[in-house]
C-alpha atoms as a PDB file:
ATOM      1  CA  UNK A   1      16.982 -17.618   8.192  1.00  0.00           C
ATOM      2  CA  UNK A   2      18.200 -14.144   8.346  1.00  0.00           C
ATOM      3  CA  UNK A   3      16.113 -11.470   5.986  1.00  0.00           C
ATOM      4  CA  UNK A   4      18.931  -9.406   4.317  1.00  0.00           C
ATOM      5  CA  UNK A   5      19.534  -6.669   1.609  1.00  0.00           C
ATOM      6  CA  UNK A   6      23.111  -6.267   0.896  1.00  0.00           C
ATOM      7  CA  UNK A   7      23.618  -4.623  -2.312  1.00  0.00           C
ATOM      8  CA  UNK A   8      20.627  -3.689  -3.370  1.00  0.00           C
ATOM      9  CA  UNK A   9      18.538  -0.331  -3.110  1.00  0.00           C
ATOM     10  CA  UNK A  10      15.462   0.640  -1.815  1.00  0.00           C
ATOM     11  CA  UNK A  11      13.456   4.326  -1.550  1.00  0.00           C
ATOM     12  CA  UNK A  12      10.565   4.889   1.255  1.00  0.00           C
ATOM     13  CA  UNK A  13       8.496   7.688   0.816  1.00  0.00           C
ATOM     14  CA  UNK A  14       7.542   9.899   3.761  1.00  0.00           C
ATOM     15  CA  UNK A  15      10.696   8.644   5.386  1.00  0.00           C
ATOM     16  CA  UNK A  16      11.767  11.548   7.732  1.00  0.00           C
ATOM     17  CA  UNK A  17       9.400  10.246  10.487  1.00  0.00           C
ATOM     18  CA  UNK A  18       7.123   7.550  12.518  1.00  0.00           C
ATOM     19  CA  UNK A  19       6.955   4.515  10.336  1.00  0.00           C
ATOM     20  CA  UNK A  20       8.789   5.726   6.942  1.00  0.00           C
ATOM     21  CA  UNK A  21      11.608   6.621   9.054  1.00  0.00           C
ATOM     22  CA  UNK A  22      11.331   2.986  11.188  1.00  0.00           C
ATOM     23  CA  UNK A  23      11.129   1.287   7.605  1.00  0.00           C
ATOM     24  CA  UNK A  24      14.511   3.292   6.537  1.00  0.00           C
ATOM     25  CA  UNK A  25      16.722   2.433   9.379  1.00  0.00           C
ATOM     26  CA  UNK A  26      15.912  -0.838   9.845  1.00  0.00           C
ATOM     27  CA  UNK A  27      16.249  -1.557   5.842  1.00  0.00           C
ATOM     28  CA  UNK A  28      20.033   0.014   6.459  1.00  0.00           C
ATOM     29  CA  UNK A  29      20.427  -1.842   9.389  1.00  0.00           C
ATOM     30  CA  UNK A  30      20.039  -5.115   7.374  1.00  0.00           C
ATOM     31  CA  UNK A  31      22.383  -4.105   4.325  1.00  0.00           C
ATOM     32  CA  UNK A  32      20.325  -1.924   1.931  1.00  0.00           C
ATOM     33  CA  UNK A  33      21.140   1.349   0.447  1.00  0.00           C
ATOM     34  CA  UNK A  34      18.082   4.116   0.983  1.00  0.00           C
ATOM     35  CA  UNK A  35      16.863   7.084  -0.261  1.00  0.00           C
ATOM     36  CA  UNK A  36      15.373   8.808   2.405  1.00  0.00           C
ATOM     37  CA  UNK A  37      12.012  10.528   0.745  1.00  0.00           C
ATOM     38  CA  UNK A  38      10.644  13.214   2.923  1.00  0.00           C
ATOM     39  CA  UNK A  39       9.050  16.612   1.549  1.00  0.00           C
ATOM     40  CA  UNK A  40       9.345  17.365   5.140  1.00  0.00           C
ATOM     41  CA  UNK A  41       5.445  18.874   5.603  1.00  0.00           C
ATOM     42  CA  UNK A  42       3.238  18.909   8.284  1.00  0.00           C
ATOM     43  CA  UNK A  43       0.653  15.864   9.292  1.00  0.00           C
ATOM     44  CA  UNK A  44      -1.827  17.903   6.398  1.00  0.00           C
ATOM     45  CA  UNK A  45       1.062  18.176   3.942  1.00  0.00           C
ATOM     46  CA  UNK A  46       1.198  22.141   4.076  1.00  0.00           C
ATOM     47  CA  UNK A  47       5.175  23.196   4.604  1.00  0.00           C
ATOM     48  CA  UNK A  48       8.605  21.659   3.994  1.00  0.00           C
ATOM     49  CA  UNK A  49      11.673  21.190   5.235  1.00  0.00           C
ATOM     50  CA  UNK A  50      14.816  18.769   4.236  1.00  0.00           C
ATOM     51  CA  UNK A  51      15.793  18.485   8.339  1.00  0.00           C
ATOM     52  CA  UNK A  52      13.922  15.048   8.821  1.00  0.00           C
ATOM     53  CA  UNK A  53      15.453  13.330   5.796  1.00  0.00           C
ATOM     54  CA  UNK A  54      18.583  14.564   6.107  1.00  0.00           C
ATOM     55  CA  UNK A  55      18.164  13.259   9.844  1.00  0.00           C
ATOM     56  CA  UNK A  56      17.483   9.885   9.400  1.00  0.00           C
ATOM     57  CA  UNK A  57      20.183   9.682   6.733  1.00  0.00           C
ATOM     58  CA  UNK A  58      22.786  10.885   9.317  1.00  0.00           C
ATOM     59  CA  UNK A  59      21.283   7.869  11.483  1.00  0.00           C
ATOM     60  CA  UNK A  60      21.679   5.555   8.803  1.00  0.00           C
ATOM     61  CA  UNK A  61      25.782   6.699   8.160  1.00  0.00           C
ATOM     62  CA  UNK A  62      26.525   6.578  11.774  1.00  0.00           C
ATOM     63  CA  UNK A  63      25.382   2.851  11.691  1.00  0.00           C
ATOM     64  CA  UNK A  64      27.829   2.029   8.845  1.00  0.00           C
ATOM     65  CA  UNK A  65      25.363   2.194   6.132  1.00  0.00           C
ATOM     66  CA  UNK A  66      24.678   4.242   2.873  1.00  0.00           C
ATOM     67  CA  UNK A  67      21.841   6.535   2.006  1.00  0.00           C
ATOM     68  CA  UNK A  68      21.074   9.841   0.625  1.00  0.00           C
ATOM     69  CA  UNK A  69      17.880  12.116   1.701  1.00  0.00           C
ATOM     70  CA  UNK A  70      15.715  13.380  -0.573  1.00  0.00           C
ATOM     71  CA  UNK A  71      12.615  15.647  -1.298  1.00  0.00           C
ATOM     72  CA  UNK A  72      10.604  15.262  -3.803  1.00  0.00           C
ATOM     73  CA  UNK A  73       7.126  15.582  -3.632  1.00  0.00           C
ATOM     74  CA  UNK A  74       5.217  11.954  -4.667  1.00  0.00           C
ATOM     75  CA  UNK A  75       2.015  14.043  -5.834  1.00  0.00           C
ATOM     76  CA  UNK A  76       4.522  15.752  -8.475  1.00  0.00           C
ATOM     77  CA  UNK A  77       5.460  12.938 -11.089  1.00  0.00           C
ATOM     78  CA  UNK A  78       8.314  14.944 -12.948  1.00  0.00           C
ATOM     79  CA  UNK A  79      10.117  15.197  -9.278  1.00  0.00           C
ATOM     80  CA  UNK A  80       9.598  11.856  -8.152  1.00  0.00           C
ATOM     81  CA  UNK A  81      11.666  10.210 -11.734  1.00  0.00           C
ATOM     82  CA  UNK A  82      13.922  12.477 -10.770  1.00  0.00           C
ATOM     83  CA  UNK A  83      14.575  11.169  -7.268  1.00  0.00           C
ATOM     84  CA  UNK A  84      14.220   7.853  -8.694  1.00  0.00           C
ATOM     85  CA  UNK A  85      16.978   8.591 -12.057  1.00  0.00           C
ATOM     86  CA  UNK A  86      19.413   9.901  -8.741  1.00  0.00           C
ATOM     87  CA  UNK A  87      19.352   6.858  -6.975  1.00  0.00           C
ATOM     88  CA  UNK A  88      19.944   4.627 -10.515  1.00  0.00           C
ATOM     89  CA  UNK A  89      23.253   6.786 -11.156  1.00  0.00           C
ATOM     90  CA  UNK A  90      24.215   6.611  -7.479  1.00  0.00           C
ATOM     91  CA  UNK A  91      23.931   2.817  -6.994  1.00  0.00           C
ATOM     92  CA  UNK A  92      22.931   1.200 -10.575  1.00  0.00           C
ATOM     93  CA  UNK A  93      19.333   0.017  -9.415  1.00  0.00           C
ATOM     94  CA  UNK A  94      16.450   0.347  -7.360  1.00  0.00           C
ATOM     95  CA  UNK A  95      14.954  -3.162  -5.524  1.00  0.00           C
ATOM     96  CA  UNK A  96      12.579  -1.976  -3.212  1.00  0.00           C
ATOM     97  CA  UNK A  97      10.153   0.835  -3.035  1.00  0.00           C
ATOM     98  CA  UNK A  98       7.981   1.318  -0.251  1.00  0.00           C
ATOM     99  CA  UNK A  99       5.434   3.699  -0.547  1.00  0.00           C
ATOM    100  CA  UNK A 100       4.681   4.964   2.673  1.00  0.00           C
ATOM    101  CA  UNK A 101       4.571   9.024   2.037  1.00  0.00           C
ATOM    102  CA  UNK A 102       0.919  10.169   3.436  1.00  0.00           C
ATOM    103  CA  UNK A 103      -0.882  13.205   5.013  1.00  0.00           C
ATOM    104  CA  UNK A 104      -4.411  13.753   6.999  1.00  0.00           C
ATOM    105  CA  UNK A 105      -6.927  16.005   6.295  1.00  0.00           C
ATOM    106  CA  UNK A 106     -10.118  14.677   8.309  1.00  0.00           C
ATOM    107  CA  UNK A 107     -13.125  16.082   8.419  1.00  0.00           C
ATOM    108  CA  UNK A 108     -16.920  14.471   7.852  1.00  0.00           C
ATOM    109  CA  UNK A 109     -18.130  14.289   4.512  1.00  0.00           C
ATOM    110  CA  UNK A 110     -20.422  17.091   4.820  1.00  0.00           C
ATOM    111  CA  UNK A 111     -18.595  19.838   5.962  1.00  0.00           C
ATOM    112  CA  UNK A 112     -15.113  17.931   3.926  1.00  0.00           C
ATOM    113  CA  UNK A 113     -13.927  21.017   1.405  1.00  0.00           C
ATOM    114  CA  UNK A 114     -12.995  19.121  -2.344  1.00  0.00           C
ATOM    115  CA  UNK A 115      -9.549  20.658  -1.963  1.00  0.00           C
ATOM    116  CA  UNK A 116      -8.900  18.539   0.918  1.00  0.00           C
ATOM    117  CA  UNK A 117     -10.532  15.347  -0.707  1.00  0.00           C
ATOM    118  CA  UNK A 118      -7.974  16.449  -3.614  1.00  0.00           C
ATOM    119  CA  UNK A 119      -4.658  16.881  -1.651  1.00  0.00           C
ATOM    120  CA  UNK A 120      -5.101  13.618   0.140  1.00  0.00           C
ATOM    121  CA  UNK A 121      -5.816  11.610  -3.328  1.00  0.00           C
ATOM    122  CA  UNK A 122      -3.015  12.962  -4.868  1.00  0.00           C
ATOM    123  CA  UNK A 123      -0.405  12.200  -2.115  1.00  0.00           C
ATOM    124  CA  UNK A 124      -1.716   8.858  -0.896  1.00  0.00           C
ATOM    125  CA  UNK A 125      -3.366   7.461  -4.520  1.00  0.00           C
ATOM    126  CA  UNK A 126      -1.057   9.729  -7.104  1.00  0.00           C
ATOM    127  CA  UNK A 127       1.763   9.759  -4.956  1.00  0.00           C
ATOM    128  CA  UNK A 128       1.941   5.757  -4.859  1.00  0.00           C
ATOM    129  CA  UNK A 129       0.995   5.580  -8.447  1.00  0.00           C
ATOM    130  CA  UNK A 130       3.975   8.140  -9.290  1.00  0.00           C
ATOM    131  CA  UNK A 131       6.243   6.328  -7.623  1.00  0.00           C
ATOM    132  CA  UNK A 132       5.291   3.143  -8.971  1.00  0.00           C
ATOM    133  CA  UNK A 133       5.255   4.134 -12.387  1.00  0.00           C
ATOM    134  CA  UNK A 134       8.902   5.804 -11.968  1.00  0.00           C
ATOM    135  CA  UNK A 135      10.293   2.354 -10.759  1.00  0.00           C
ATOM    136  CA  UNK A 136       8.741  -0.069 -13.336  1.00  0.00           C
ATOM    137  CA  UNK A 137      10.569  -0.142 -16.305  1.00  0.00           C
ATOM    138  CA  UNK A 138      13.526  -0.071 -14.256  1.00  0.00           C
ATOM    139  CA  UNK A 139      12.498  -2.712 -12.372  1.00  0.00           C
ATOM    140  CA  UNK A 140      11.086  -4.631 -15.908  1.00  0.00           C
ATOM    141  CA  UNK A 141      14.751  -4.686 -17.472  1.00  0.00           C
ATOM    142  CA  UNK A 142      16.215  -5.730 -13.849  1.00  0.00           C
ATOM    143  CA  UNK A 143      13.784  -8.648 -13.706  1.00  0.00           C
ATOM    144  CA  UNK A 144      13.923  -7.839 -10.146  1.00  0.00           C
ATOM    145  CA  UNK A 145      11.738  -5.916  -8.194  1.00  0.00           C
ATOM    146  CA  UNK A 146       9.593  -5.283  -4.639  1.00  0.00           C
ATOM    147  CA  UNK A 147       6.568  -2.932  -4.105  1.00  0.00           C
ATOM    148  CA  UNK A 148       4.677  -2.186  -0.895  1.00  0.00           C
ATOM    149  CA  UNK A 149       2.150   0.258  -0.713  1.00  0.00           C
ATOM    150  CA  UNK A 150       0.465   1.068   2.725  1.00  0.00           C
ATOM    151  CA  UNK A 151      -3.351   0.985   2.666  1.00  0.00           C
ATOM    152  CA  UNK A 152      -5.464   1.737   6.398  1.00  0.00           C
ATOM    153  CA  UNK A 153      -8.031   0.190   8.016  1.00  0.00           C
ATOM    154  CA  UNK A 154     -10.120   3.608   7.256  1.00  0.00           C
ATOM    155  CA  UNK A 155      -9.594   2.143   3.357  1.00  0.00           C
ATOM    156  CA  UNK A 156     -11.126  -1.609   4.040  1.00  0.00           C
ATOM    157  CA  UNK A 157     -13.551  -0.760   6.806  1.00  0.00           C
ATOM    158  CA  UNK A 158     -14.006   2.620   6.896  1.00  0.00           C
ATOM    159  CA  UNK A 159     -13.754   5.157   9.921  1.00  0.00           C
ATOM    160  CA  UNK A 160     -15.592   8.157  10.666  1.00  0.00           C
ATOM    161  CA  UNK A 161     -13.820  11.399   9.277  1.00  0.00           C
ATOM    162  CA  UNK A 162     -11.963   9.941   6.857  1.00  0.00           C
ATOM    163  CA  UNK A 163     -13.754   9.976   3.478  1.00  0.00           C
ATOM    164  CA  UNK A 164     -10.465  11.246   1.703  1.00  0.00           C
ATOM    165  CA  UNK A 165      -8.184   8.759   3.280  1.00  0.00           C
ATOM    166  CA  UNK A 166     -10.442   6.089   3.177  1.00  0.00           C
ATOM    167  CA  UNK A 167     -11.242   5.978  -1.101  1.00  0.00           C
ATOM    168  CA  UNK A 168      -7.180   6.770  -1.462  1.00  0.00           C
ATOM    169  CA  UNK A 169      -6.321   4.098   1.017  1.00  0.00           C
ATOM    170  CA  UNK A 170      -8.453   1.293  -0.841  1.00  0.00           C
ATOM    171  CA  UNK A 171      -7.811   2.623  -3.970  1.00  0.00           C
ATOM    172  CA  UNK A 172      -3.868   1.650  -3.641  1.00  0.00           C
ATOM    173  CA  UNK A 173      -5.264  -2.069  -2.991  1.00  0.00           C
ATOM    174  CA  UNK A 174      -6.788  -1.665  -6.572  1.00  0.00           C
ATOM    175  CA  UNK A 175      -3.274  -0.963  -7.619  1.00  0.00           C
ATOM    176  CA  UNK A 176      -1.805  -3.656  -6.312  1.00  0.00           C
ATOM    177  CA  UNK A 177      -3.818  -5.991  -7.670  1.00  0.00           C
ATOM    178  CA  UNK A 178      -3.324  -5.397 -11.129  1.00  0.00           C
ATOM    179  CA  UNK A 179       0.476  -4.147 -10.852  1.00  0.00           C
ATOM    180  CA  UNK A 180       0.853  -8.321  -9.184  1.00  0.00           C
ATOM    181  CA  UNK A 181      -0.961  -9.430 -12.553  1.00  0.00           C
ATOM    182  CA  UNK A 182       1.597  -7.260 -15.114  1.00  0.00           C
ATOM    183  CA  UNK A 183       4.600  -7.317 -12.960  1.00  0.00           C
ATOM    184  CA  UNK A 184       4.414 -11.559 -12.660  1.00  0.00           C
ATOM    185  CA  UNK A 185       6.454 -12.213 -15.534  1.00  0.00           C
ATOM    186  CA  UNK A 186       9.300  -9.865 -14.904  1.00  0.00           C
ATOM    187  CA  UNK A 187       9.877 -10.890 -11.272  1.00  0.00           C
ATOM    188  CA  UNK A 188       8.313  -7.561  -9.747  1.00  0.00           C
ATOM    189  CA  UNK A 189       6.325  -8.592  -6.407  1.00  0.00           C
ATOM    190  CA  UNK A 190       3.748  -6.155  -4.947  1.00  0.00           C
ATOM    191  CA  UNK A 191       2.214  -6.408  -1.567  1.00  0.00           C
ATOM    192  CA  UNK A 192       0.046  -3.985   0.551  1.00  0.00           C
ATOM    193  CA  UNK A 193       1.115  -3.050   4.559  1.00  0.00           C
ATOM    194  CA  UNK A 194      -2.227  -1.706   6.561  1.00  0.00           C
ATOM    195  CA  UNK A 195      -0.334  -0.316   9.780  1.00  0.00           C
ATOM    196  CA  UNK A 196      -1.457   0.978  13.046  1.00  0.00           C
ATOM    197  CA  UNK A 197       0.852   2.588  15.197  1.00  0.00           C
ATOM    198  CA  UNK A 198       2.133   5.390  17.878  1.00  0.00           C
ATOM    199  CA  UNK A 199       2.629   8.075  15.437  1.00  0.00           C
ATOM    200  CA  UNK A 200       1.732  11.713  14.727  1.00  0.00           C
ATOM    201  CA  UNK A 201      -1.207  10.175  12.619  1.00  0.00           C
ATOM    202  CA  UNK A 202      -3.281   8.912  15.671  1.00  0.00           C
ATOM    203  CA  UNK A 203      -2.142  11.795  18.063  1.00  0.00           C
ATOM    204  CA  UNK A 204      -4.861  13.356  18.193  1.00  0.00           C
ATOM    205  CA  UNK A 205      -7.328   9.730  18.476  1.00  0.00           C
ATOM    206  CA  UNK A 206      -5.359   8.012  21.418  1.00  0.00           C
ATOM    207  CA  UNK A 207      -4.472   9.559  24.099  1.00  0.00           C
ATOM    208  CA  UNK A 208      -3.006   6.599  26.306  1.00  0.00           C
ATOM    209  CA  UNK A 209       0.422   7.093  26.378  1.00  0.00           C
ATOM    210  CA  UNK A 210       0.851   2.956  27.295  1.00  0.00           C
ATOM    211  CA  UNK A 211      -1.318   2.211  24.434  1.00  0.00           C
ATOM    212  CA  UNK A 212       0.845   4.231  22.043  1.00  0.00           C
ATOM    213  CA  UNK A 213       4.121   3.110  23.716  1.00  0.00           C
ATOM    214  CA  UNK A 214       2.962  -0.674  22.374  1.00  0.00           C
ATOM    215  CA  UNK A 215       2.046   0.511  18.968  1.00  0.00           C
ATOM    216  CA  UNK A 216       5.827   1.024  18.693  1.00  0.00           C
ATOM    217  CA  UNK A 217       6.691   2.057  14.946  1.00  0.00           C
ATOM    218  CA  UNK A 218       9.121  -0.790  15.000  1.00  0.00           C
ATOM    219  CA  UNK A 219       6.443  -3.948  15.447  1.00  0.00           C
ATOM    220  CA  UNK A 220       5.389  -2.961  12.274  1.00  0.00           C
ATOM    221  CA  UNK A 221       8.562  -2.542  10.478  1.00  0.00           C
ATOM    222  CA  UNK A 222       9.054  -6.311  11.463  1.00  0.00           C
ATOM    223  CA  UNK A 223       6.206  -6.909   9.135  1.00  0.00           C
ATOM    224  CA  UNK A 224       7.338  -4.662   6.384  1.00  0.00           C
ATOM    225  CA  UNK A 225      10.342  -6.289   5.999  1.00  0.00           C
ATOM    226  CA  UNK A 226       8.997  -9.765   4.952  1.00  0.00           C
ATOM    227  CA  UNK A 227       7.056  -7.800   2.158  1.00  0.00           C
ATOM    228  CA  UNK A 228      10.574  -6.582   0.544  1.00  0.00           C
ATOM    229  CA  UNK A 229      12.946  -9.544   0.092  1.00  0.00           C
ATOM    230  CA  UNK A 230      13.774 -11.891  -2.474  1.00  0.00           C
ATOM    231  CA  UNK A 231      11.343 -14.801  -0.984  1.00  0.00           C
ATOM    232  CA  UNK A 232       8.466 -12.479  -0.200  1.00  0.00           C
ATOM    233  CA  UNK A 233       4.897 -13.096  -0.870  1.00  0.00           C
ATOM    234  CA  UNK A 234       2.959 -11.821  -3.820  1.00  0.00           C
ATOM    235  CA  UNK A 235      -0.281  -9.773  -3.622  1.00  0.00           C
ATOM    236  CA  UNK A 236      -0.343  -9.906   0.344  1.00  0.00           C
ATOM    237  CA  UNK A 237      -2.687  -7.797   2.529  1.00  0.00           C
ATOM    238  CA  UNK A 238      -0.393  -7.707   5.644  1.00  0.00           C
ATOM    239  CA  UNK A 239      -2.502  -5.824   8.520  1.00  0.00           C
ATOM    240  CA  UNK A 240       0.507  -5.268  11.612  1.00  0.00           C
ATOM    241  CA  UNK A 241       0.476  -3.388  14.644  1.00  0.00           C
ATOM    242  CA  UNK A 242       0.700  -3.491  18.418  1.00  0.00           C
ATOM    243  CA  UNK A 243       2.862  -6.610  17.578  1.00  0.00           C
ATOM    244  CA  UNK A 244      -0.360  -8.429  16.468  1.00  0.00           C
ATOM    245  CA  UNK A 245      -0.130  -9.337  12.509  1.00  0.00           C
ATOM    246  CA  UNK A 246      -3.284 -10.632  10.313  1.00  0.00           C
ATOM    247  CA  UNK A 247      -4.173 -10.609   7.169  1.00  0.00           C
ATOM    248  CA  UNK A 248      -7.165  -8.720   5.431  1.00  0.00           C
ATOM    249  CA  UNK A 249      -8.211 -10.977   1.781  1.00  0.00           C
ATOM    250  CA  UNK A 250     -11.044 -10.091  -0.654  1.00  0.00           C
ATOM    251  CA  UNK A 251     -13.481 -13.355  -1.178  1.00  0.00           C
ATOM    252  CA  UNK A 252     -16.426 -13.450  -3.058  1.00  0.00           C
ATOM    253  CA  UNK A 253     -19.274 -15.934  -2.606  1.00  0.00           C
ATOM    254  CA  UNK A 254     -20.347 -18.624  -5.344  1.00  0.00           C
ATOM    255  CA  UNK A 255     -23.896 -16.866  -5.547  1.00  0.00           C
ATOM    256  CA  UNK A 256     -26.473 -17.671  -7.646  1.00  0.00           C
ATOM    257  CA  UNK A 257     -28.229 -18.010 -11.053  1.00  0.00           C
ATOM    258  CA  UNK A 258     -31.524 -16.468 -12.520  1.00  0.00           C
ATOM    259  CA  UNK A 259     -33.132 -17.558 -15.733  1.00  0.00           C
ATOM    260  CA  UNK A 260     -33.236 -14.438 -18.059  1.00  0.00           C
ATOM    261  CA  UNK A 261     -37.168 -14.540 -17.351  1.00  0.00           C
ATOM    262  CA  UNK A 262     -36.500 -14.377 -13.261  1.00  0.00           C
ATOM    263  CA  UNK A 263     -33.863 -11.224 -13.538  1.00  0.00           C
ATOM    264  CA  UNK A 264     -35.838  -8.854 -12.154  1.00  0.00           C
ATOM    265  CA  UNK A 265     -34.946  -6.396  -8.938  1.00  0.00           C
ATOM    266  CA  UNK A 266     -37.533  -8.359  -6.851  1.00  0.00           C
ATOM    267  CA  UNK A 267     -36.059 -11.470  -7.392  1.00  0.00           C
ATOM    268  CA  UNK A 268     -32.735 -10.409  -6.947  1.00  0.00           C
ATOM    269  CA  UNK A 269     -33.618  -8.750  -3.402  1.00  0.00           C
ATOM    270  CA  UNK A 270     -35.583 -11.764  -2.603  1.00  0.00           C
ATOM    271  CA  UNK A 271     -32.479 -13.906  -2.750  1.00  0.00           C
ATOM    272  CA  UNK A 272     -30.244 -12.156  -0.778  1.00  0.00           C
ATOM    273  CA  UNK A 273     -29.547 -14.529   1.706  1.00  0.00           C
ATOM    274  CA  UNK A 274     -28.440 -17.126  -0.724  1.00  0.00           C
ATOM    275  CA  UNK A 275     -26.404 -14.204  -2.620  1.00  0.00           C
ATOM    276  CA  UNK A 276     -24.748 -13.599   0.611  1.00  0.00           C
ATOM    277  CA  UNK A 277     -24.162 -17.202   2.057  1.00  0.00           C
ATOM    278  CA  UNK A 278     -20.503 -17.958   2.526  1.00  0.00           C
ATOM    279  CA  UNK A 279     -20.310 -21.503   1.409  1.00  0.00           C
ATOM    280  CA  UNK A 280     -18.191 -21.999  -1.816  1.00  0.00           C
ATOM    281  CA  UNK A 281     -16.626 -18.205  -1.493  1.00  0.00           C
ATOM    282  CA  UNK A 282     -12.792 -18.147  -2.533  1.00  0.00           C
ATOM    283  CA  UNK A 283     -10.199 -15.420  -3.383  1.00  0.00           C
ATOM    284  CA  UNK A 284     -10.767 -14.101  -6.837  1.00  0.00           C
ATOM    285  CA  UNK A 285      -7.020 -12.842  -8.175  1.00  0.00           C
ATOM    286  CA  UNK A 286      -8.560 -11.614 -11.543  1.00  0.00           C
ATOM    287  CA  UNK A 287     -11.170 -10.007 -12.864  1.00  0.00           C
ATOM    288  CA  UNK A 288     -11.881 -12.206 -15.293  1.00  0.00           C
ATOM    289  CA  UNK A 289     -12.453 -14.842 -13.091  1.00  0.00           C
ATOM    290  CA  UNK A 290     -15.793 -13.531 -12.085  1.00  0.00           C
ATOM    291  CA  UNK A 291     -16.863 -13.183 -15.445  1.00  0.00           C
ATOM    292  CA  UNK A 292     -15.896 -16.498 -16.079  1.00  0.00           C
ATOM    293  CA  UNK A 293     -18.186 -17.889 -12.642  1.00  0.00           C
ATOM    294  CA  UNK A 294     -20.798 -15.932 -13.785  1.00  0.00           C
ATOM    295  CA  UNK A 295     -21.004 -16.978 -17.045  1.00  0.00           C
ATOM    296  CA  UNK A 296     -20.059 -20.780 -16.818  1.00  0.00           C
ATOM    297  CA  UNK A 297     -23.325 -20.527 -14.691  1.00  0.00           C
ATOM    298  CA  UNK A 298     -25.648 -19.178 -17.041  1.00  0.00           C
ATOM    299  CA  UNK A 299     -23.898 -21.746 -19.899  1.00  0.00           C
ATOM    300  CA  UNK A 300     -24.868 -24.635 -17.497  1.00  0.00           C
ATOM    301  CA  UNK A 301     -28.713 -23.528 -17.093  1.00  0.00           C
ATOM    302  CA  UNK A 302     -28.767 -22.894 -21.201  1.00  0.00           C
ATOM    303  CA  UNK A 303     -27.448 -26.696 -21.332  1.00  0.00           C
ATOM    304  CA  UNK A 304     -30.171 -28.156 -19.132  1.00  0.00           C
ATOM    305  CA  UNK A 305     -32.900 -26.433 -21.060  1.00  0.00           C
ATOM    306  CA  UNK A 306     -31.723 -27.779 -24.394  1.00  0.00           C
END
């Protein structure tokens, strides 16, 4: 089985370098037309400049392909339909979006200025949310469709620093997870990449130039891929990097019950260990579904005392 895109369209954000730029090529390389989204800034997002874009487009023409560079800025939502209305009258349709567009601003919480907490929200939550938004109807009336938004490790685990990155980084998860629920029944797919690799992003944290040689940009493009084509997965979590690939899922244990008369704080902090035990956790997909455990357990104590 060969994983190919011939004739149909896909846009990655923050594709003038490192990964975005990885994702682009190799997305040409197997048959798709790209926009190549780059506002060209620094690693903080200050400054701009159309060279990278227009870059990796030139890469992608000399391989035989087509794609066009542009640079809109995902925080801005009236620029991103834009980009997105240029690529429909260009090629008819967009398929894929890959929102990969991101910036660092790290400090510790304390001495983190709001601005910065701002900036990075609005390019790594806003900015997927923009982009999103200015693909799904077009994707609704297509029927057709493939999201992947790129969470961190910093968003799931956490990681010193990173307070900004971290909330916008698990916040896009939250986005997923709903977008999977309203996108089911018109054949839109989203999934969620958590990379780690060689980039400008972890210059400054790893300084082994072996180590960053194996977190080549392209290991993780291999696992990109299987989250944009007609038989991917739906509401994925794929963690890739250093070649290694896992996935990170969201379970939540059975728990317990408390008759109205035991719901007290004490009681609650007294059963913590059966709160926390892992037997009888599963993936929840829904809201609702909690709601539903919970209460089907307080309808079955009811029913024993009547």
């Amino acid at each position: 089985m060969t994983i190919s895109f011939k004739g149909q369209v896909a846009i990655v954000t923050g594709a003038g370098n490192g990964l975005g730029k990885s994702h682009a090529l190799e997305l040409a390389r197997r048959g798709a037309k790209v926009v190549v989204n780059d506002l060209g800034g620094a690693r903080d997002g200050t400054g701009g400049s159309s060279q990278a874009s227009l870059d990796v487009v030139a890469q992608i023409k000399a391989l035989g392909g087509e794609a066009i560079a542009n640079g809109a800025n995902v925080a801005d939502f009236l620029q991103v339909q834009e980009m997105v209305s240029h690529a429909k009258e260009k090629w008819g349709r967009v398929d894929i979006l890959v929102n990969n567009a991101g910036i660092l601003r790290d400090k510790s919480f304390s001495n983190m200025q709001m601005s910065d907490f701002q900036a990075v929200m609005d390019v790594h939550l806003m900015g997927t949310a923009n982009c999103s938004k200015a693909v799904w109807g077009l994707m609704r009336e297509q029927a057709y469709g493939r999201i992947v938004m790129t969470t961190s490790s910093s968003g799931m685990y956490g990681n010193f620093g990173q307070a900004n990155y971290g909330a916008a980084k698990a916040a896009v998860v939250g986005l997923m997870n709903t977008l999977v629920i309203e996108g089911q029944k018109y054949g839109i797919k989203v999934n969620t990449l958590s990379p780690t690799a060689g980039t400008r992003m972890l210059e400054d944290i790893i300084e082994d130039k072996q180590v960053m040689e194996m977190m080549s940009v392209e290991s993780v493009t291999a696992g990109l891929i299987t989250l944009c084509d007609m038989d991917s997965p739906n509401r994925l979590i794929l963690c890739a990097g250093a070649g290694g690939y896992a996935s990170t899922q969201i379970f939540e244990t059975d728990g317990i019950y408390l008759s109205p008369d035991q719901q007290t704080p004490e009681n609650v902090r007294i059963n913590m260990g059966r709160i926390m035990d892992r037997e009888g956790e599963k993936m929840i997909t829904a809201g609702f579904e909690q709601t539903n455990k919970f209460v089907s357990k307080a309808v079955e104590y009811f029913k024993k005392q009547s």
